[in-house]
PDB file of N, CA and C in Angstrom:
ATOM      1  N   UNK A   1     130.355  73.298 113.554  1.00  0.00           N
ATOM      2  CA  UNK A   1     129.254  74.157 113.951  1.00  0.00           C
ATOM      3  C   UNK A   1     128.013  73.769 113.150  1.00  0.00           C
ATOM      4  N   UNK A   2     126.543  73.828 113.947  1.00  0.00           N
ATOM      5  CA  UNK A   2     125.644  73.378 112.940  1.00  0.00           C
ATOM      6  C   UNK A   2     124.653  74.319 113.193  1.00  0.00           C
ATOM      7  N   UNK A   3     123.895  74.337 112.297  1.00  0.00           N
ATOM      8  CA  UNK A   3     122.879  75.396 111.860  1.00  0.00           C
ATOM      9  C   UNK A   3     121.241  75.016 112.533  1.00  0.00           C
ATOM     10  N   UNK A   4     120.961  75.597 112.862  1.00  0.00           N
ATOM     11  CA  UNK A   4     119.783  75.585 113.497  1.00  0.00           C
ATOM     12  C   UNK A   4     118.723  75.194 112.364  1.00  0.00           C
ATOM     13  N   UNK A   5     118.124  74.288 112.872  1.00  0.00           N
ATOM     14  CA  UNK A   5     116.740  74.304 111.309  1.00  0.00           C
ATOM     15  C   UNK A   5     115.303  74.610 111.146  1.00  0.00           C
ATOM     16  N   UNK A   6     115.578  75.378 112.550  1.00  0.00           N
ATOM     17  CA  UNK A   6     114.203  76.214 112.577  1.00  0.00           C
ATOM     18  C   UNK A   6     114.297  77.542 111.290  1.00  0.00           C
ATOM     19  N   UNK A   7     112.987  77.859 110.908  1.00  0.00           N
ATOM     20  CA  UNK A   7     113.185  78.669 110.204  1.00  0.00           C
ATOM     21  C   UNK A   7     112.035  79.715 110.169  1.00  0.00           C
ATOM     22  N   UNK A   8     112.499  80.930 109.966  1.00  0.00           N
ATOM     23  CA  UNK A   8     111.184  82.283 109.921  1.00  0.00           C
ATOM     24  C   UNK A   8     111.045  82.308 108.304  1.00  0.00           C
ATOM     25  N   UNK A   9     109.566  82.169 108.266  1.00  0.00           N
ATOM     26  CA  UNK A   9     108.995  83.104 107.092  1.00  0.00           C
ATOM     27  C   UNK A   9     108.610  83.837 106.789  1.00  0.00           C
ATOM     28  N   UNK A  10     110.073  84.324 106.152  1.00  0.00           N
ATOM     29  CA  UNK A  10     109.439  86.404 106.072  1.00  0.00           C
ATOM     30  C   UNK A  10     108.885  86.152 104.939  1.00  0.00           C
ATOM     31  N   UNK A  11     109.030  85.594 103.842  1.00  0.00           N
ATOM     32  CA  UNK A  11     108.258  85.791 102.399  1.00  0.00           C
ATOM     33  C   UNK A  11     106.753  85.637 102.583  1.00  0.00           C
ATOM     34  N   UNK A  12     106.309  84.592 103.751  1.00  0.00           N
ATOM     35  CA  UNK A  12     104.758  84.534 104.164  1.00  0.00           C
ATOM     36  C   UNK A  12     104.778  84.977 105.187  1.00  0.00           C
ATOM     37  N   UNK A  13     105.483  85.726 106.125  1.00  0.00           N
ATOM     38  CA  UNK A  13     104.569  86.849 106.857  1.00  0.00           C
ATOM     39  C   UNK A  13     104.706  87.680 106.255  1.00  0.00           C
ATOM     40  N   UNK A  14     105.675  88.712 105.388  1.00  0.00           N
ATOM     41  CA  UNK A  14     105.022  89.707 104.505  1.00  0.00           C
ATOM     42  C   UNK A  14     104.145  89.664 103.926  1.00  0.00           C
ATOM     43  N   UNK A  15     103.975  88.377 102.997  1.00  0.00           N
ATOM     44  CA  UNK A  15     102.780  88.700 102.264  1.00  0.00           C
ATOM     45  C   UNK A  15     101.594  88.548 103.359  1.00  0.00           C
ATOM     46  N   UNK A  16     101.766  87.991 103.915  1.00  0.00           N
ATOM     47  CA  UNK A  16     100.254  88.272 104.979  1.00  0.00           C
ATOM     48  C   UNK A  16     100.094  89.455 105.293  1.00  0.00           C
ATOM     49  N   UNK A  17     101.314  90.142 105.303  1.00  0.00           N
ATOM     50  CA  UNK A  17     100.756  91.604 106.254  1.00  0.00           C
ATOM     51  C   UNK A  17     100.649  92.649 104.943  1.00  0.00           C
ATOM     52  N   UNK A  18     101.327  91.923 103.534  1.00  0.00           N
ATOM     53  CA  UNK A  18     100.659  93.009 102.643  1.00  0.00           C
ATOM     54  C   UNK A  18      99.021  92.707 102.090  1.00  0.00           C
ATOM     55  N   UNK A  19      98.322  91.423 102.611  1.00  0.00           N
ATOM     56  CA  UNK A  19      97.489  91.103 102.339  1.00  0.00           C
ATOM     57  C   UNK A  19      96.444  91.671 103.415  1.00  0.00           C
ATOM     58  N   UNK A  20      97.197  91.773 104.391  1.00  0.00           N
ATOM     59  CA  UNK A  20      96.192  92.836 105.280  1.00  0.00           C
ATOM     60  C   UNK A  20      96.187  93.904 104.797  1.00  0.00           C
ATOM     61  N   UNK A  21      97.180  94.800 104.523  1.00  0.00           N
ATOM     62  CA  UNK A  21      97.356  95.666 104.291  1.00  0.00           C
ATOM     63  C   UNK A  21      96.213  96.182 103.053  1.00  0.00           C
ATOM     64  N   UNK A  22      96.151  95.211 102.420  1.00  0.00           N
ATOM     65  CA  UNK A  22      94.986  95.531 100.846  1.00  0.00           C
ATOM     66  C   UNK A  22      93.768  95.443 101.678  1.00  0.00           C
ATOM     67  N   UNK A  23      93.421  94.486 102.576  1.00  0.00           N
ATOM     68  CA  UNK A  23      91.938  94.568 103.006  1.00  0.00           C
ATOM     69  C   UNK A  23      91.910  95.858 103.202  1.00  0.00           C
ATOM     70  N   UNK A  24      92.682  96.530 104.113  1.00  0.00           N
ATOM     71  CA  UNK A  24      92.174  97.623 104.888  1.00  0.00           C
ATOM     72  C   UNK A  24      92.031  99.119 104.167  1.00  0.00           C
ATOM     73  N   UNK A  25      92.926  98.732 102.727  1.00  0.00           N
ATOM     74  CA  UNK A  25      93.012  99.695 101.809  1.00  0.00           C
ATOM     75  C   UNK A  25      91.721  99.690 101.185  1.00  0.00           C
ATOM     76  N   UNK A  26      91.040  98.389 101.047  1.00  0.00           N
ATOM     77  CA  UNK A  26      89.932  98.291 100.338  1.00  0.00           C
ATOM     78  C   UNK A  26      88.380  98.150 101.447  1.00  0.00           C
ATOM     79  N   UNK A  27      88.946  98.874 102.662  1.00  0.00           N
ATOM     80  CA  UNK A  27      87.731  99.087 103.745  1.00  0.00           C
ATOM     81  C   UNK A  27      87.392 100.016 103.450  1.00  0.00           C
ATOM     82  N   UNK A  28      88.924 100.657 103.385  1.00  0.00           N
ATOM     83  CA  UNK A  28      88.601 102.761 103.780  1.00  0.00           C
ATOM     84  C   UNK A  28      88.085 102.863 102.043  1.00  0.00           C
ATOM     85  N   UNK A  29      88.327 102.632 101.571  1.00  0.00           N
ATOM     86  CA  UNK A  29      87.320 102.598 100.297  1.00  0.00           C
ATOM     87  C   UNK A  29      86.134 102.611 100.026  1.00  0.00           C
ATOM     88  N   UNK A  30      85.718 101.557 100.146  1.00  0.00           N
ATOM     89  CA  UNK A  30      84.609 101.382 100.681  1.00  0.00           C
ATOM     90  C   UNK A  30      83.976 102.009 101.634  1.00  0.00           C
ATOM     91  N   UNK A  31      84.245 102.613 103.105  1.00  0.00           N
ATOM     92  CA  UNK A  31      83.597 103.305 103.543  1.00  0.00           C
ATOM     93  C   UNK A  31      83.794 104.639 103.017  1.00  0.00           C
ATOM     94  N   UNK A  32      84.650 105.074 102.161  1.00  0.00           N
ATOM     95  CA  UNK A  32      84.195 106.752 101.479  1.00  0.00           C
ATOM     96  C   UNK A  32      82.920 106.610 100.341  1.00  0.00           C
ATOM     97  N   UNK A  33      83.082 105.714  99.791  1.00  0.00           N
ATOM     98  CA  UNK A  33      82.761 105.392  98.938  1.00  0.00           C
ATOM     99  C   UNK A  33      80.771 105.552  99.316  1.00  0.00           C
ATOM    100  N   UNK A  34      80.623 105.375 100.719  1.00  0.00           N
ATOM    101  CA  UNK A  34      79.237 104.925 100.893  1.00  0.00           C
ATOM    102  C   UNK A  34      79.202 105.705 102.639  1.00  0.00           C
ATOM    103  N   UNK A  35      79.982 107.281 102.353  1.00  0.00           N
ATOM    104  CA  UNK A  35      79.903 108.013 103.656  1.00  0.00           C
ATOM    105  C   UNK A  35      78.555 108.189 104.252  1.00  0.00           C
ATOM    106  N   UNK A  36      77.680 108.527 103.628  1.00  0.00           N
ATOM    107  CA  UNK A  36      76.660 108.603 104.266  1.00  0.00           C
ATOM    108  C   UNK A  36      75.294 107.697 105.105  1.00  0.00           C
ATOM    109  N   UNK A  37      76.284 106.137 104.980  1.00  0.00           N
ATOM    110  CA  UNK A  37      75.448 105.282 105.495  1.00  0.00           C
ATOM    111  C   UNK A  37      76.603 104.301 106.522  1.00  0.00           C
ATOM    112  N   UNK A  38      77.506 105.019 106.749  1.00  0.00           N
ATOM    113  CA  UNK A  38      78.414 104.118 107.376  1.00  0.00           C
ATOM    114  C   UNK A  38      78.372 104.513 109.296  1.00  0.00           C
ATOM    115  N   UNK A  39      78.065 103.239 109.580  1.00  0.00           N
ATOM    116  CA  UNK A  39      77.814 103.725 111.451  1.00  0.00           C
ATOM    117  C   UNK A  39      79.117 103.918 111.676  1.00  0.00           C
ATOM    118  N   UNK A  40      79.218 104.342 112.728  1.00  0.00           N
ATOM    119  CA  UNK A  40      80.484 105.077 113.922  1.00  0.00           C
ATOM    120  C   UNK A  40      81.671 103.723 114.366  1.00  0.00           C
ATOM    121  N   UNK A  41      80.408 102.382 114.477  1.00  0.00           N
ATOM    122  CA  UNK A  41      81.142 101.430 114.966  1.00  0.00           C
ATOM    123  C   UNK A  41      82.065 101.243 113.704  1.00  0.00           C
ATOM    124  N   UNK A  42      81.757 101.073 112.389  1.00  0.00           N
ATOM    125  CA  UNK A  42      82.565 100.735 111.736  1.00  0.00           C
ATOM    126  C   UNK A  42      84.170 102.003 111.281  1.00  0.00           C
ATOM    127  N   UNK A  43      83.516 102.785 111.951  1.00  0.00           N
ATOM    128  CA  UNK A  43      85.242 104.093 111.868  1.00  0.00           C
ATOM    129  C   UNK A  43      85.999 103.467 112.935  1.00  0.00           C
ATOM    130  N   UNK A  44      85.338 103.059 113.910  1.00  0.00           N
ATOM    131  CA  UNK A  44      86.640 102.343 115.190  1.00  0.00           C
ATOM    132  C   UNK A  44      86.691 100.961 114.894  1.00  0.00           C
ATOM    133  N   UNK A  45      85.875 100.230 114.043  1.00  0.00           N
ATOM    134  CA  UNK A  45      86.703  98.940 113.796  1.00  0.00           C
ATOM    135  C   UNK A  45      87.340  99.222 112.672  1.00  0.00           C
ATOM    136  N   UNK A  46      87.208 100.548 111.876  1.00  0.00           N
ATOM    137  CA  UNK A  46      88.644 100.488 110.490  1.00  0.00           C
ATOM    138  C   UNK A  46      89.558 101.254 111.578  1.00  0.00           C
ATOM    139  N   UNK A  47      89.786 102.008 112.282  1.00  0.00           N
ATOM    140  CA  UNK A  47      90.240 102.466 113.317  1.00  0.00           C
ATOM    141  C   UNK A  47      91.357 101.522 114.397  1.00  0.00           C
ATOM    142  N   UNK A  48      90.861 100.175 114.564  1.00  0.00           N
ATOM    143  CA  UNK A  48      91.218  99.672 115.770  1.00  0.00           C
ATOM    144  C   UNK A  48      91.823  98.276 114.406  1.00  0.00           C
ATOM    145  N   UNK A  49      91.923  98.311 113.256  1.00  0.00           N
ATOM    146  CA  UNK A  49      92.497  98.045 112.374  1.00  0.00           C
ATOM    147  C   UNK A  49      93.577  98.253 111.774  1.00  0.00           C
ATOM    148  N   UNK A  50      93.805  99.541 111.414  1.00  0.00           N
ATOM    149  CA  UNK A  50      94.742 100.352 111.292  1.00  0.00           C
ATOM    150  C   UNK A  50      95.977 100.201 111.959  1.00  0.00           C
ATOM    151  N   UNK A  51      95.341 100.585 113.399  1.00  0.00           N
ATOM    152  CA  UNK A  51      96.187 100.270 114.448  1.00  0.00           C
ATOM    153  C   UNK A  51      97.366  98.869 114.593  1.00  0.00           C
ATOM    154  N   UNK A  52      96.347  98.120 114.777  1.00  0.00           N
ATOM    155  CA  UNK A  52      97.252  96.928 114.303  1.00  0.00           C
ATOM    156  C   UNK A  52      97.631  96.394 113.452  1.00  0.00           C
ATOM    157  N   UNK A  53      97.536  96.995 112.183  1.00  0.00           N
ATOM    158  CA  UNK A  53      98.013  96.607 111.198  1.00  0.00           C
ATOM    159  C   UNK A  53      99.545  97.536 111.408  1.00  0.00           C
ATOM    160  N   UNK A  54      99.316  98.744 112.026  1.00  0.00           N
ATOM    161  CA  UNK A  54     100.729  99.646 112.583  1.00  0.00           C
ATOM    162  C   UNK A  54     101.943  98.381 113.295  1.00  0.00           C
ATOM    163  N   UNK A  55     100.718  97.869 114.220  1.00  0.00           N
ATOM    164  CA  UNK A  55     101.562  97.125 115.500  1.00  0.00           C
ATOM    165  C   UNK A  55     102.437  96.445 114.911  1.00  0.00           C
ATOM    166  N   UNK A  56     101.646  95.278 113.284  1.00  0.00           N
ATOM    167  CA  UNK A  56     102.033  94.508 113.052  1.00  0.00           C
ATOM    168  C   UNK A  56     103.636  95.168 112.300  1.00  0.00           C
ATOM    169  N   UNK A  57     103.259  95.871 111.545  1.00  0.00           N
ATOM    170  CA  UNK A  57     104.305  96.787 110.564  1.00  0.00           C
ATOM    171  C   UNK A  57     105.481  96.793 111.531  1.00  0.00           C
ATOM    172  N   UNK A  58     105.421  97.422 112.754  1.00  0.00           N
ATOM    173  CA  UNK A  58     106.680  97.308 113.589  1.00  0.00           C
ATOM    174  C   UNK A  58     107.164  96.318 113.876  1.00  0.00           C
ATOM    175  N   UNK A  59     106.495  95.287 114.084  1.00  0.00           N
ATOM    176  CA  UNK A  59     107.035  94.631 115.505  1.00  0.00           C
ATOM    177  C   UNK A  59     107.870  93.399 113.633  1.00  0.00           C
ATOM    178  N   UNK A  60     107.341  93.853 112.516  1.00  0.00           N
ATOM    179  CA  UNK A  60     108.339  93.071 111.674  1.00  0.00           C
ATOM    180  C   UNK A  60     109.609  93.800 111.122  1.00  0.00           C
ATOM    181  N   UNK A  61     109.152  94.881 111.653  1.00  0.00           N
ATOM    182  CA  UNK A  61     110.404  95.953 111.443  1.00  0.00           C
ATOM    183  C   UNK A  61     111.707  95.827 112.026  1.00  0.00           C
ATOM    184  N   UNK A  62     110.780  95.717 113.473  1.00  0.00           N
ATOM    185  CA  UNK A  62     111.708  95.426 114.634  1.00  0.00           C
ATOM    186  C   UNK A  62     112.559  93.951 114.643  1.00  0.00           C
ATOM    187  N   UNK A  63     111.838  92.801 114.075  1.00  0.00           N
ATOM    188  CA  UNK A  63     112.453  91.330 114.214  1.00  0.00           C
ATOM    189  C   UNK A  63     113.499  91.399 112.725  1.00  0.00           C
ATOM    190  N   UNK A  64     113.474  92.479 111.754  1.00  0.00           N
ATOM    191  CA  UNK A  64     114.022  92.653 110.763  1.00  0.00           C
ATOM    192  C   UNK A  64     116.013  93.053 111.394  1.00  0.00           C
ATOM    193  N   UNK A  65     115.707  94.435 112.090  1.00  0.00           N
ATOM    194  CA  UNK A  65     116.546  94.981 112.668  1.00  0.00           C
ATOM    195  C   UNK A  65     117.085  94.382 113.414  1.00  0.00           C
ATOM    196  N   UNK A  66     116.919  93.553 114.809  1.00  0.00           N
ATOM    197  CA  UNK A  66     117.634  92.384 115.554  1.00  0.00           C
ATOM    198  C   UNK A  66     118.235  91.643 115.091  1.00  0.00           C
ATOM    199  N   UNK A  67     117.256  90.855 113.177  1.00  0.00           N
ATOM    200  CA  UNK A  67     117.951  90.154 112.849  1.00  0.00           C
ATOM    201  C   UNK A  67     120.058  90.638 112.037  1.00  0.00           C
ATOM    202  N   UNK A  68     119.283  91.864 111.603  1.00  0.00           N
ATOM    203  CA  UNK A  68     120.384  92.521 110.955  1.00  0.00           C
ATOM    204  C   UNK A  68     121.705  92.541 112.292  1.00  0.00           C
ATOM    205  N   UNK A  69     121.470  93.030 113.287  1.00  0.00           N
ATOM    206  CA  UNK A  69     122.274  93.222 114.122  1.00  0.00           C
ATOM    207  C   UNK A  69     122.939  92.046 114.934  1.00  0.00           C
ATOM    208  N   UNK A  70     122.287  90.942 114.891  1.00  0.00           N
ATOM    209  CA  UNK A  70     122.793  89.463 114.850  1.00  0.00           C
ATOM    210  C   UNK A  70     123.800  89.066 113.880  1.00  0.00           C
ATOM    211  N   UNK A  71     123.300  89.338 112.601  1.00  0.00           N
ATOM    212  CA  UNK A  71     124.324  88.994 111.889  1.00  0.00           C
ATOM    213  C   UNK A  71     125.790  89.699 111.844  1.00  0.00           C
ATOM    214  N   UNK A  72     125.607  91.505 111.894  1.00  0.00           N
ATOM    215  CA  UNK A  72     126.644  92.180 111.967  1.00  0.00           C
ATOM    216  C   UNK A  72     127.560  91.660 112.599  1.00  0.00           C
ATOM    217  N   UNK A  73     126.971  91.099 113.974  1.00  0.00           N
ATOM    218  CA  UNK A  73     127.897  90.909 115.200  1.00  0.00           C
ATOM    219  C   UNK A  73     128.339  89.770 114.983  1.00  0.00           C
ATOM    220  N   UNK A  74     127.869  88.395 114.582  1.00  0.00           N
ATOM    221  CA  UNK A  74     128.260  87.650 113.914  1.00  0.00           C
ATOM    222  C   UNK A  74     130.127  87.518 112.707  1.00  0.00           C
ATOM    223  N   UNK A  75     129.659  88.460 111.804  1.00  0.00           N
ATOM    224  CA  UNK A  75     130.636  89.091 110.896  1.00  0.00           C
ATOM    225  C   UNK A  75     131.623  89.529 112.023  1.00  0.00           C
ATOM    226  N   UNK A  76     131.271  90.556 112.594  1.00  0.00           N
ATOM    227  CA  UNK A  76     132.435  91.042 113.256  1.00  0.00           C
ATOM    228  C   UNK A  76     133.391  89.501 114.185  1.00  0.00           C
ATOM    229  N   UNK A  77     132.340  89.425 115.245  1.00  0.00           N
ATOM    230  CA  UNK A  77     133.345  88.098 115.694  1.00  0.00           C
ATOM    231  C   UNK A  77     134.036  87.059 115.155  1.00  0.00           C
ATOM    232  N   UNK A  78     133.345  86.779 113.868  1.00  0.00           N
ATOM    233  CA  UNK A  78     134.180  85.901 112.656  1.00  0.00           C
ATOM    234  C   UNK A  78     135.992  86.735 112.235  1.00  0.00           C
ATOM    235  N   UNK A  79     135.757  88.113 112.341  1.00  0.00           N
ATOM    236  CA  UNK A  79     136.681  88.269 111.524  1.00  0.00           C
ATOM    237  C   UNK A  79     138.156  88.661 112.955  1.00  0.00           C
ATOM    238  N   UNK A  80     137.326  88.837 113.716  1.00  0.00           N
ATOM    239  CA  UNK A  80     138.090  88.672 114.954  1.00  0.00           C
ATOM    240  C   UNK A  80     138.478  89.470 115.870  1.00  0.00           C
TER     241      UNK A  80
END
């Protein structure tokens, strides 16, 4: 049996998405920080940010969980 040699990088897509994750920590900061001069557009682009930074959060959640359940099933059919 041989092993596939493609490979996912979770160690660099996490850190990418915790590196998003700091921008956006350090938006909403910044816009409290300076409430009274901040336009509308910029609440729906930290807004429409957020969001996908959500999307992203799942959808590695989700390729986390498939992967887990691949392997289970894996284990199980190994053992017979």
């Amino acid at each position: 049996m041989t092993v596939p040699s493609d490979k996912i990088g979770f160690y660099l897509m996490i850190n990418k998405y915790t590196d998003a994750q700091g921008k956006v920590a350090r938006l909403v900061a910044s816009l409290a920080k300076n409430m009274s001069s901040v336009s509308p557009g910029s609440f729906l682009m930290l807004q429409f940010m957020m969001g996908n930074l959500t999307q992203i959060g799942d959808s590695i959640s989700n390729v986390i969980s498939s992967l887990n359940g691949i392997a289970k099933n894996s284990i199980s059919n190994m053992r017979g």
